[in-house]
C-alpha atoms as a PDB file:
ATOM      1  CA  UNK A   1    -128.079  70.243  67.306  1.00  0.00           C
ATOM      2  CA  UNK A   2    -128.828  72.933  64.824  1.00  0.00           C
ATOM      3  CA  UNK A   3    -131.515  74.624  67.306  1.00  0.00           C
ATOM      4  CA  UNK A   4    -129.283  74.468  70.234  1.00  0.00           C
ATOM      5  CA  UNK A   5    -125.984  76.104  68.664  1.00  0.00           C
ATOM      6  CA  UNK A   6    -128.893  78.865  66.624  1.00  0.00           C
ATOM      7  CA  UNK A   7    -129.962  79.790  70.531  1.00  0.00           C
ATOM      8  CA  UNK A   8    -126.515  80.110  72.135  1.00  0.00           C
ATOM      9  CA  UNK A   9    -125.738  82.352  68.683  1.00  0.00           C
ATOM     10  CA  UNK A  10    -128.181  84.352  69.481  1.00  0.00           C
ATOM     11  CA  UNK A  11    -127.989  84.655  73.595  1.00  0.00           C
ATOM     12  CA  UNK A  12    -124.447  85.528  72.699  1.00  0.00           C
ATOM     13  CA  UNK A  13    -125.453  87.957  70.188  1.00  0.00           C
ATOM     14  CA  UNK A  14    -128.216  89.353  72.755  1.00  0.00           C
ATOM     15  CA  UNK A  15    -125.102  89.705  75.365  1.00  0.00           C
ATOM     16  CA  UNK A  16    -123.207  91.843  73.338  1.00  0.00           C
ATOM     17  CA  UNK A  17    -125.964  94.077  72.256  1.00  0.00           C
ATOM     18  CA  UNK A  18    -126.993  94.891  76.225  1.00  0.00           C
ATOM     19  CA  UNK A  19    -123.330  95.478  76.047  1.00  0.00           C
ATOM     20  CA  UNK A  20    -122.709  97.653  73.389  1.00  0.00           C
ATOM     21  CA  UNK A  21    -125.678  99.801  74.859  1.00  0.00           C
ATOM     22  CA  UNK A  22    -124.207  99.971  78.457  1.00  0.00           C
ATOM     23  CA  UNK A  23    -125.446  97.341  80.094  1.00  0.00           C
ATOM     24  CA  UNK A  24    -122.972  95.581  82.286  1.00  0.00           C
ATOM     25  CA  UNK A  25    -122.745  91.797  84.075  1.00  0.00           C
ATOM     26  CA  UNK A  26    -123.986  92.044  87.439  1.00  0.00           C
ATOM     27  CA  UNK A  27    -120.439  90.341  88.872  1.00  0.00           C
ATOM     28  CA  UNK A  28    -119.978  89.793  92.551  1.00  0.00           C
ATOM     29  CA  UNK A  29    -121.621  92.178  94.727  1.00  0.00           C
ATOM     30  CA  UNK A  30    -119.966  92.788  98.455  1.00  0.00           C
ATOM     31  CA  UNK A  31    -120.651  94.180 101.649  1.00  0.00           C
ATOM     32  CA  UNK A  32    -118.951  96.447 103.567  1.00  0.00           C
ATOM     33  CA  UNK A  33    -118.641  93.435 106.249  1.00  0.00           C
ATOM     34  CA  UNK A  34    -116.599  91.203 103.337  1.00  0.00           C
ATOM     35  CA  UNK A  35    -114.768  93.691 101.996  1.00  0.00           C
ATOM     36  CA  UNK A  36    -113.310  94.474 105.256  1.00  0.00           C
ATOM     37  CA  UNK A  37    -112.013  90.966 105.305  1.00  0.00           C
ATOM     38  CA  UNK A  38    -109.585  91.415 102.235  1.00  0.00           C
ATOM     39  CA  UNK A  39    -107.011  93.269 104.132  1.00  0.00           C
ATOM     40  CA  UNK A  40    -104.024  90.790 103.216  1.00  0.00           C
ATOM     41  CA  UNK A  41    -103.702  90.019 106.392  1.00  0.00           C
ATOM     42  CA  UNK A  42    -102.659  86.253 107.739  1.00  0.00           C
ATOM     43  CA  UNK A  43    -105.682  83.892 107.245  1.00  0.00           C
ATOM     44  CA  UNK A  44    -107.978  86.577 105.103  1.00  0.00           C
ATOM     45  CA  UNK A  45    -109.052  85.400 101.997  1.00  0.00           C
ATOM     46  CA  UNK A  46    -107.816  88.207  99.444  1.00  0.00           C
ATOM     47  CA  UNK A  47    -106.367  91.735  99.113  1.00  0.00           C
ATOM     48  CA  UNK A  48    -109.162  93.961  97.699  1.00  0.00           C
ATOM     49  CA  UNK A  49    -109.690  97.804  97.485  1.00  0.00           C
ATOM     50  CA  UNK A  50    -112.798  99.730  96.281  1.00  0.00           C
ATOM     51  CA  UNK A  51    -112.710 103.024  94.036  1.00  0.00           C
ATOM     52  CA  UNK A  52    -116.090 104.568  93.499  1.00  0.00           C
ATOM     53  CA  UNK A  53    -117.934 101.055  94.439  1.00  0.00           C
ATOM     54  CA  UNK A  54    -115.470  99.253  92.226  1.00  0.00           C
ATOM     55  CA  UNK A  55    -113.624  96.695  93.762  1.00  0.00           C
ATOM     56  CA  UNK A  56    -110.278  95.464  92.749  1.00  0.00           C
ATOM     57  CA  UNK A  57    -107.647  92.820  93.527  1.00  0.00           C
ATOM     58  CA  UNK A  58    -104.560  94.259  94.176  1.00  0.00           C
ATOM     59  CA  UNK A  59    -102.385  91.133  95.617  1.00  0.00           C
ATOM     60  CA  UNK A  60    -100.173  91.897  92.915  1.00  0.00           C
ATOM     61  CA  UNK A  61     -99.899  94.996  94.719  1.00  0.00           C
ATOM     62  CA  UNK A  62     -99.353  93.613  97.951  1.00  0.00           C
ATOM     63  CA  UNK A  63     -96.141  95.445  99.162  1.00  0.00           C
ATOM     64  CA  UNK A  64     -98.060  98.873  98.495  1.00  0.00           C
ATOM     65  CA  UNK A  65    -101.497  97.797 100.338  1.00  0.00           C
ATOM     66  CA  UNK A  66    -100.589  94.870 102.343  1.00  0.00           C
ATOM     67  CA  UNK A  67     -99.652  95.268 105.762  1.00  0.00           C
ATOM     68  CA  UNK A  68     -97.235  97.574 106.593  1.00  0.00           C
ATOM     69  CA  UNK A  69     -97.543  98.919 102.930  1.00  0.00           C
ATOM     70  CA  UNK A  70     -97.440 102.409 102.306  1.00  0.00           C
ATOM     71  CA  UNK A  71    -101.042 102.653 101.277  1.00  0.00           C
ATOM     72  CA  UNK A  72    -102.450  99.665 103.656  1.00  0.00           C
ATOM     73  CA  UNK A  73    -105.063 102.179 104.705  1.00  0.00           C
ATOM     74  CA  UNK A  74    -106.703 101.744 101.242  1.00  0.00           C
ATOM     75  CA  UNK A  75    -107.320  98.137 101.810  1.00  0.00           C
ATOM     76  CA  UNK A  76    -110.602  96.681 102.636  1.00  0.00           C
ATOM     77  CA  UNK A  77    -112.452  99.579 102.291  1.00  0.00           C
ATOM     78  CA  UNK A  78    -113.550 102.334  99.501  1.00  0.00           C
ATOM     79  CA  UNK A  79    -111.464 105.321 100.390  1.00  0.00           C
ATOM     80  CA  UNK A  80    -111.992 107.449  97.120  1.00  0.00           C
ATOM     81  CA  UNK A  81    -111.777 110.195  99.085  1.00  0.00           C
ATOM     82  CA  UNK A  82    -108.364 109.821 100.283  1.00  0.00           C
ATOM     83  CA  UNK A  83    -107.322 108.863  96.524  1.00  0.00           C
ATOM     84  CA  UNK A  84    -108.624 112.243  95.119  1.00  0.00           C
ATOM     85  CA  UNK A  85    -107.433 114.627  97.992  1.00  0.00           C
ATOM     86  CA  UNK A  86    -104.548 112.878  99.710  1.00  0.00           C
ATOM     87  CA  UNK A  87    -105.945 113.034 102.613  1.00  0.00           C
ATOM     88  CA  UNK A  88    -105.020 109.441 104.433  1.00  0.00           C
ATOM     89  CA  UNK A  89    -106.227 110.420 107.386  1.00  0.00           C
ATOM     90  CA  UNK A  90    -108.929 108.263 109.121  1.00  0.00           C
ATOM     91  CA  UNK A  91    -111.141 111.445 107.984  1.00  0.00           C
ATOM     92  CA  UNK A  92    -110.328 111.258 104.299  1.00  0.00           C
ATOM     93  CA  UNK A  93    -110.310 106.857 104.330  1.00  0.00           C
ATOM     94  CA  UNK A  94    -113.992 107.390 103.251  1.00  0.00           C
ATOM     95  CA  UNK A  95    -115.638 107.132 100.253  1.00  0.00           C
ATOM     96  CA  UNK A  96    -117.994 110.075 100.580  1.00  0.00           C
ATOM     97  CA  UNK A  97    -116.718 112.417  97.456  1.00  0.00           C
ATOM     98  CA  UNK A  98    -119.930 115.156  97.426  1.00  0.00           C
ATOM     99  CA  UNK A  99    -118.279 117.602  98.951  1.00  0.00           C
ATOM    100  CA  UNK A 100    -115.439 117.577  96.507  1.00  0.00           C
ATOM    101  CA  UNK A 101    -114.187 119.937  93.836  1.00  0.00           C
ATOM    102  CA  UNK A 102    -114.503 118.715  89.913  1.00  0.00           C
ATOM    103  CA  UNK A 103    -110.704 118.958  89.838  1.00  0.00           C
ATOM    104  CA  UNK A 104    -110.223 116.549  92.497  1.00  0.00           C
ATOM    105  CA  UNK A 105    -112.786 114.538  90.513  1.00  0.00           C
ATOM    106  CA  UNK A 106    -110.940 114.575  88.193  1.00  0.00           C
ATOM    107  CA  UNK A 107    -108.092 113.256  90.015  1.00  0.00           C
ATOM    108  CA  UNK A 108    -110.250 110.607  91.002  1.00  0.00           C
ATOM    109  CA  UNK A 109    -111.166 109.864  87.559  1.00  0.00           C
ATOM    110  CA  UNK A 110    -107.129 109.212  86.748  1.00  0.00           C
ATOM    111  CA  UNK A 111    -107.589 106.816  89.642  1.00  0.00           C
ATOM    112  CA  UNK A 112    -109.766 104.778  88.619  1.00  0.00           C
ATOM    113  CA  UNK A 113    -107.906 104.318  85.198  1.00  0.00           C
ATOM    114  CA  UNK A 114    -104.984 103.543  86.538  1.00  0.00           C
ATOM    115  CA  UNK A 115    -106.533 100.672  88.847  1.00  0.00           C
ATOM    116  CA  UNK A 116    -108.798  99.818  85.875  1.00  0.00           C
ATOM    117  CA  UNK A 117    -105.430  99.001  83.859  1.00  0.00           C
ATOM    118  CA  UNK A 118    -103.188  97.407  86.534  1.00  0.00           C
ATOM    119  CA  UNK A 119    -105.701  95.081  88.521  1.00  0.00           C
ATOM    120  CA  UNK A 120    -108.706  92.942  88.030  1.00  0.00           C
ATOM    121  CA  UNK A 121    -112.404  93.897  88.411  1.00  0.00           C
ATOM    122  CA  UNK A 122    -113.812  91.646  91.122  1.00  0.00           C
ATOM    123  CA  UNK A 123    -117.279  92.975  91.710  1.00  0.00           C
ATOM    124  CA  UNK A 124    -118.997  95.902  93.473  1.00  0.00           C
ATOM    125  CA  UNK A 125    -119.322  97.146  96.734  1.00  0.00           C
ATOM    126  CA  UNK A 126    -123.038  97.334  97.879  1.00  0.00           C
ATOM    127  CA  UNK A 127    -123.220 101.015  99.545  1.00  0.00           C
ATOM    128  CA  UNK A 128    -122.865 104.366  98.455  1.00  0.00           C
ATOM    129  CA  UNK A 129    -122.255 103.904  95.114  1.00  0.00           C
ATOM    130  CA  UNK A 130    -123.987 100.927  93.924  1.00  0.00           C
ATOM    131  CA  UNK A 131    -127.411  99.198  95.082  1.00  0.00           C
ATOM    132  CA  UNK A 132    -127.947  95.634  96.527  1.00  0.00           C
ATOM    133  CA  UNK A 133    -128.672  94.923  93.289  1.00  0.00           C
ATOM    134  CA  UNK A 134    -125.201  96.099  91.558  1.00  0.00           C
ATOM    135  CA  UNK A 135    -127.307  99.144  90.098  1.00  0.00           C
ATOM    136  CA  UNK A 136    -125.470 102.629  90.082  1.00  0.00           C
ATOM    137  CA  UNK A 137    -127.111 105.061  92.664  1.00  0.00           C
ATOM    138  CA  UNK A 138    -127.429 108.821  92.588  1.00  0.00           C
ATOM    139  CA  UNK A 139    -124.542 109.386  94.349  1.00  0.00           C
ATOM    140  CA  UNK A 140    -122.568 107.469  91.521  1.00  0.00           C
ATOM    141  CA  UNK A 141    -124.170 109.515  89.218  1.00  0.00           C
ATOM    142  CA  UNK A 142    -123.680 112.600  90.490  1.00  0.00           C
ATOM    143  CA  UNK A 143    -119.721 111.782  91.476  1.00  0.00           C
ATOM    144  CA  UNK A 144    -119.657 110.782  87.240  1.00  0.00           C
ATOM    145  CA  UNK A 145    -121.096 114.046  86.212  1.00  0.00           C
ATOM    146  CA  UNK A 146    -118.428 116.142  88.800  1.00  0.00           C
ATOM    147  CA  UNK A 147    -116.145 114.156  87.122  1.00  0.00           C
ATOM    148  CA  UNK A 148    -116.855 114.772  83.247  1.00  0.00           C
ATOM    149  CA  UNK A 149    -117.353 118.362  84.152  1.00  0.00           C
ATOM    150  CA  UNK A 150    -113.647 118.424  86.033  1.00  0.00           C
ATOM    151  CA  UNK A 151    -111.822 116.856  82.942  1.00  0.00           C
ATOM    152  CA  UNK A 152    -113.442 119.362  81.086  1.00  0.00           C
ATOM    153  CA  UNK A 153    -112.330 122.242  83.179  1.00  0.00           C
ATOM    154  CA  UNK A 154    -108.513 120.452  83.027  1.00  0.00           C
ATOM    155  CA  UNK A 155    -108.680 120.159  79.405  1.00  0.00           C
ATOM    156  CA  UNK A 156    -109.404 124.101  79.590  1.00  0.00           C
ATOM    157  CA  UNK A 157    -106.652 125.195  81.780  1.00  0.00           C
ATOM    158  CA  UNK A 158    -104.315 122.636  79.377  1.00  0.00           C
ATOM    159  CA  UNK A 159    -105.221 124.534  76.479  1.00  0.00           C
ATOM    160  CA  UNK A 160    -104.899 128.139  77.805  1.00  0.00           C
ATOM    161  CA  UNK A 161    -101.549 127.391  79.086  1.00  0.00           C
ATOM    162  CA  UNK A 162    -100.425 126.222  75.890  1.00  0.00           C
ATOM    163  CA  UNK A 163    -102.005 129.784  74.669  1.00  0.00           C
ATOM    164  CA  UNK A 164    -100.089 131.644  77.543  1.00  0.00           C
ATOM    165  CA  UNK A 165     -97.821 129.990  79.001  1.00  0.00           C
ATOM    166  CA  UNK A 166     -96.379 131.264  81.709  1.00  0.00           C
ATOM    167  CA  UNK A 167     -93.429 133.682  81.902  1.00  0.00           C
ATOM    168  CA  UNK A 168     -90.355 133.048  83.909  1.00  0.00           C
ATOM    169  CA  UNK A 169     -89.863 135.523  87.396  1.00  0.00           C
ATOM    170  CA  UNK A 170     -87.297 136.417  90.211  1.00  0.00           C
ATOM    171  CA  UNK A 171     -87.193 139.265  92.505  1.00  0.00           C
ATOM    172  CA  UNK A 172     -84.139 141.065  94.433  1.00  0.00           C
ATOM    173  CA  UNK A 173     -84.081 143.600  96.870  1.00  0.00           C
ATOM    174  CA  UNK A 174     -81.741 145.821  93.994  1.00  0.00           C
ATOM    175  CA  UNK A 175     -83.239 144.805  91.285  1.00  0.00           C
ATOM    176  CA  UNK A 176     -86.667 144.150  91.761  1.00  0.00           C
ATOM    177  CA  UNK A 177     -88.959 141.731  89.894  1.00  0.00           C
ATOM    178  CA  UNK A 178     -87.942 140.425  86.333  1.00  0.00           C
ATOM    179  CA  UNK A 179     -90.494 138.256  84.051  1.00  0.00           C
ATOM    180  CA  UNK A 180     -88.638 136.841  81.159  1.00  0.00           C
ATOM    181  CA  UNK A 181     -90.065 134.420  78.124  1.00  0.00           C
ATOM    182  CA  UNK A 182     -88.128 131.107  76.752  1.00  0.00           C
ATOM    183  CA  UNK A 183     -89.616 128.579  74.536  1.00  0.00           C
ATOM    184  CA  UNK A 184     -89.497 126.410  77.791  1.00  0.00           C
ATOM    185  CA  UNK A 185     -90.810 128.959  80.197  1.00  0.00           C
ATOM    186  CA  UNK A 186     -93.729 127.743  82.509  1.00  0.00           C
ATOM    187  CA  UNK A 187     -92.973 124.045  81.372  1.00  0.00           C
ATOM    188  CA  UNK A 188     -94.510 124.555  78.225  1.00  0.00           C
ATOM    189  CA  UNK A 189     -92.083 123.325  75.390  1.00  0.00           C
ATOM    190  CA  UNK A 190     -92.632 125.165  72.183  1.00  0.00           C
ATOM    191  CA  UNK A 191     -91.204 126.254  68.897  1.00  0.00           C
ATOM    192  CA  UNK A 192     -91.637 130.319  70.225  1.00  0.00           C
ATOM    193  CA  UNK A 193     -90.566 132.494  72.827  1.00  0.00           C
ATOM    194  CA  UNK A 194     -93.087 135.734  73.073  1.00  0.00           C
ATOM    195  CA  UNK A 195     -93.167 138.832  75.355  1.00  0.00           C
ATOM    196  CA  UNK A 196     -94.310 138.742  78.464  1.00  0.00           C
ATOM    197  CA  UNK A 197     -97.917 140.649  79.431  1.00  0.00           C
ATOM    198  CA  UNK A 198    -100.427 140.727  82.295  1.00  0.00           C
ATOM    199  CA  UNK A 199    -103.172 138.176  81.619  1.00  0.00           C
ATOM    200  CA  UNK A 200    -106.660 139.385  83.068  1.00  0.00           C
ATOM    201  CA  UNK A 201    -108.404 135.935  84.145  1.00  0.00           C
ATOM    202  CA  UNK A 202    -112.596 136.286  83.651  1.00  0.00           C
ATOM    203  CA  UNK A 203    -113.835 136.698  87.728  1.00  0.00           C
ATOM    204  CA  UNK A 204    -110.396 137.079  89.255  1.00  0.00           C
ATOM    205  CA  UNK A 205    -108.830 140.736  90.319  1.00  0.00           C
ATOM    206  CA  UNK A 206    -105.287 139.326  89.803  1.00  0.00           C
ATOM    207  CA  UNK A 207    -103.145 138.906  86.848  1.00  0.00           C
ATOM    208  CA  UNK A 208    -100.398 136.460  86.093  1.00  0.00           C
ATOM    209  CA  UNK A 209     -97.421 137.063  83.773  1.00  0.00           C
ATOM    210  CA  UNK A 210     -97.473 135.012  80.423  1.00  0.00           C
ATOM    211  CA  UNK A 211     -95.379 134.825  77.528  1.00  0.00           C
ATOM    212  CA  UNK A 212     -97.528 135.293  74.170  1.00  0.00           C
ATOM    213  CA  UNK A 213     -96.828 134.613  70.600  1.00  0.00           C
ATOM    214  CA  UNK A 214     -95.889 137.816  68.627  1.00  0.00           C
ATOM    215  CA  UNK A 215     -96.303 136.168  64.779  1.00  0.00           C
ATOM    216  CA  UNK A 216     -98.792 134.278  63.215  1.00  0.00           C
ATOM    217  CA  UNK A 217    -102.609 134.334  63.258  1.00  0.00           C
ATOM    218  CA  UNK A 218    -104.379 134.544  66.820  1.00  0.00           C
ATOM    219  CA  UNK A 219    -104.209 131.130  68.721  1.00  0.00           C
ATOM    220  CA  UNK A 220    -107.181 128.726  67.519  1.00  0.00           C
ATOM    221  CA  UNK A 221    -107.790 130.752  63.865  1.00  0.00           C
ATOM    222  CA  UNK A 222    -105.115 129.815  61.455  1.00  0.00           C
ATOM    223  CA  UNK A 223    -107.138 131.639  58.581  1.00  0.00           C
ATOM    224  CA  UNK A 224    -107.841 134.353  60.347  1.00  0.00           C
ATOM    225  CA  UNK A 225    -106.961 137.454  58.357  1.00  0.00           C
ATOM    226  CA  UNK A 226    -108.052 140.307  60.661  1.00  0.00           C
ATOM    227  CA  UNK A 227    -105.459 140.861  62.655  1.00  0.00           C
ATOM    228  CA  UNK A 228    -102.297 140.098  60.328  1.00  0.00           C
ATOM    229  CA  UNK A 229     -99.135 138.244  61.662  1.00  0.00           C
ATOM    230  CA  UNK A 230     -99.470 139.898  65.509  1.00  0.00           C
ATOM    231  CA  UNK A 231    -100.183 136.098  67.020  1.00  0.00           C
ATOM    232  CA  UNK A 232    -102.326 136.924  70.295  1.00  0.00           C
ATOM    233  CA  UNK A 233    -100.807 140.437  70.753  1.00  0.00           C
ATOM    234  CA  UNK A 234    -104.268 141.420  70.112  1.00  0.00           C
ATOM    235  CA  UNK A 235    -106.273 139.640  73.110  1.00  0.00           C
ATOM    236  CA  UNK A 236    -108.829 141.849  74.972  1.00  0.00           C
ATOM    237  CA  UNK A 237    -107.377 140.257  78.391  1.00  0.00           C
ATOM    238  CA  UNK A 238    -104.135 141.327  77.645  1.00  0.00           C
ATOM    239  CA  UNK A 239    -101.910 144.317  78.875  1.00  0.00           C
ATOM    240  CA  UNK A 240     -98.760 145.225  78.547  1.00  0.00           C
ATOM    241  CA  UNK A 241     -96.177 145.918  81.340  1.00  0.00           C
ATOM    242  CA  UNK A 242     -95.461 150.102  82.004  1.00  0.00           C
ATOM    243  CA  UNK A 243     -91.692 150.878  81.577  1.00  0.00           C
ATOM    244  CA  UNK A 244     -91.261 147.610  79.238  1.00  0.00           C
ATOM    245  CA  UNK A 245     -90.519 148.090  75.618  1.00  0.00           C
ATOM    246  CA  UNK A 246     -93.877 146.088  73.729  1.00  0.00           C
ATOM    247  CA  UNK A 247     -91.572 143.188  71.747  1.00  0.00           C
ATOM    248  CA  UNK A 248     -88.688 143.086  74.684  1.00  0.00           C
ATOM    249  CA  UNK A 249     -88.662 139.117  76.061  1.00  0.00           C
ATOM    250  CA  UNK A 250     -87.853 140.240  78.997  1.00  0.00           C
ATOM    251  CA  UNK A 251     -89.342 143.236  81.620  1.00  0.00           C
ATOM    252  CA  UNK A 252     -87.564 144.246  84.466  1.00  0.00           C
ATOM    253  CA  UNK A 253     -89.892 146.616  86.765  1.00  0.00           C
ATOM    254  CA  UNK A 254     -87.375 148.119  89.437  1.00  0.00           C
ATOM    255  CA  UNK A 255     -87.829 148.592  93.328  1.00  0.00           C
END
């Protein structure tokens, strides 16, 4: 008795250190044959979508993917594609992503979350993402990496626009174009208004008009010292607007 409950101890133990180091259960493995046959339809067994190779049951979803459902298209089949670009097209119902951007990746990414959260894991779809023998291919790999690097890239543009947000603008034929600064300008609540300037983006001839702290130390060096209570006034890709007094919230360049 002792032995026995010792070895399942220490399978169970040996389970949750393959686990811990990645190492997942094999699960139910499906073709591209029976997923097709979880449609929701009359007399099919299930209601099953795929994300990346990851199937799902989404009966609970049924008036969004069953028939006649808004998103029907999705069912029985991997259409990652069509979840990262919006494409629901019989040309984006695919699940060939290596031609995407790592922002739409990264849309994918939220995807897979969100179906992660709200349905159950069934298995894996043998294919383009995952092996006859439920093993992640290249192609997984590769989509994973676009992915990380695309979330990355987000959590970039996220910070810069709390940095600079962007200014408010109109135009009129008598007045011209006006850029003004709030503390809720560009959608980016805050506890300051700033001045608007050009912003000079690294690789791109444009500029775009963005409202930037005037107090404080520079954005991301609160003991900074060097350039004393001018927030990012200072910036190198920074420049102010002609005509438009330096500390005005508001720059009106006529016609």
């Amino acid at each position: 008795m002792w032995r026995g409950a010792a070895a399942a101890a220490a399978l169970c133990l040996g389970a949750a250190w393959l686990l811990g180091r990645g190492f997942e259960p094999r699960g139910r493995l499906l073709s591209a044959a029976e997923l097709r046959r979880h449609r929701g339809a009359e007399g099919e067994p299930g209601l099953y979508l795929a994300v990346l190779g990851r199937v799902f049951d989404v009966q609970s979803g049924r008036k969004h993917y069953g028939p006649g459902g808004a998103y029907e298209g999705l069912a029985g089949r991997d259409a990652s594609r069509a979840l990262a670009t919006g494409d629901f097209s019989p040309a984006g119902l695919v699940d060939d992503v290596s031609e995407l951007s790592p922002a739409e990746l990264a849309a994918l990414r939220g995807w897979v979350d969100f179906y992660s959260a709200r349905y159950a894991a069934v298995g894996k779809l043998v294919g383009r993402f995952y092996d006859e023998d439920g093993v992640p291919t290249e192609a997984l790999r590769q989509a994973e990496a676009a992915m990380a690097e695309g979330l990355r890239l987000k959590a970039e543009r996220d910070r810069r626009q709390q940095q600079f947000p962007p200014c408010n603008s109109e135009w009129s034929s008598a007045r011209g174009s006006r850029f003004w600064c709030s503390r809720q300008s560009g959608g980016v609540k805050r506890d300051w208004i700033g001045v608007p300037r050009k912003l000079y983006s690294p690789g791109s001839r444009g500029t775009q008009c963005v409202c930037v702290r005037t107090t404080g130390p520079p954005w991301g060096q609160p003991d900074s010292t060097e350039h004393s209570d001018r927030g990012d006034l200072d910036n190198p890709h920074l420049e102010e607007y002609d005509g438009c007094h330096p500390l005005a919230e508001q720059c009106v360049l006529g016609v």
